[in-house]
Structure formats: structure tokens, C-alpha cells
Protein backbone atom coordinates (compact mmCIF):
# COMPACT_ATOMS: atom_id res chain seq x y z
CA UNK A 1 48.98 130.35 161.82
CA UNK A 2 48.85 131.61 158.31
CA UNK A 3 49.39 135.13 157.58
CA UNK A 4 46.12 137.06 156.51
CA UNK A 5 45.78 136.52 152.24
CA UNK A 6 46.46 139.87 149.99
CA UNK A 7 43.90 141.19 148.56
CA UNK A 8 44.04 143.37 145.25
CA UNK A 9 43.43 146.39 145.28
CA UNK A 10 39.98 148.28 144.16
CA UNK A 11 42.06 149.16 140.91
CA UNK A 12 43.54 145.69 140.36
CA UNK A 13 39.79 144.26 140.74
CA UNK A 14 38.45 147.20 138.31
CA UNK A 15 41.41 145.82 135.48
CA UNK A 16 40.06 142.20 136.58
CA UNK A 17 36.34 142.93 136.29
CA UNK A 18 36.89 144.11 131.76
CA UNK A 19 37.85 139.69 130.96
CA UNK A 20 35.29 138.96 133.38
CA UNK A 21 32.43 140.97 131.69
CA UNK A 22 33.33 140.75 127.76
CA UNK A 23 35.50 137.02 127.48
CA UNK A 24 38.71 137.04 126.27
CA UNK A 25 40.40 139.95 126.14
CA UNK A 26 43.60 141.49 125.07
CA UNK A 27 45.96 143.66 126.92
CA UNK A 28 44.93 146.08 124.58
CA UNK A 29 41.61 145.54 125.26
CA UNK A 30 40.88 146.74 128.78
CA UNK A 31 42.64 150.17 129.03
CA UNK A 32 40.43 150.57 126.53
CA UNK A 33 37.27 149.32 127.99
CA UNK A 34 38.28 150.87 130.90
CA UNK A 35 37.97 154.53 129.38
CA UNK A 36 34.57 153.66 127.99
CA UNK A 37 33.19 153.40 131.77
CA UNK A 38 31.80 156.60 133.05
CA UNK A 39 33.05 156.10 136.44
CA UNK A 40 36.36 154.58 135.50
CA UNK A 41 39.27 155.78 138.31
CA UNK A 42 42.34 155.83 136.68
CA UNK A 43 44.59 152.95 138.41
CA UNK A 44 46.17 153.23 141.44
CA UNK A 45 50.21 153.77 141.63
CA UNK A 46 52.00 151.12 143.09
């Protein structure tokens, strides 16, 4: 029986959800996108 997949975290989908919306994106890019968003959480530690 396989184990039970990992699933990312609300922050790791939040970082995943900047490419998604806008395209291609640099690293640069979505920290900076991110602070733009009203309700932006800052990310999670690990």
C-alpha cells in the first residue's frame, strides 16, 4: 500500500498560485507579486 502523497503547504500553494495567474515568472517576480496581495500571509517556516 502506498504511503498517503505530500501535499504543500497553504504557503507553498500561495508561491505556486503568482506563475499560475500572470505566465512566466521570475524568482524575482513573485515575492513581489506576493506583497501586492492584500491578504498575502507571509510564508510559512520550514
Amino acid at each position: 500500500m502506498c504511503p498517503d502523497p505530500i501535499r504543500p503547504s497553504d504557503g507553498e500553494l500561495a508561491l505556486r498560485s503568482v506563475p499560475w495567474r500572470r505566465g512566466p515568472s521570475t524568482v524575482r517576480d513573485v515575492p513581489m507579486e506576493r506583497a501586492r496581495e492584500p491578504h498575502a500571509a507571509p510564508p510559512e517556516a520550514p
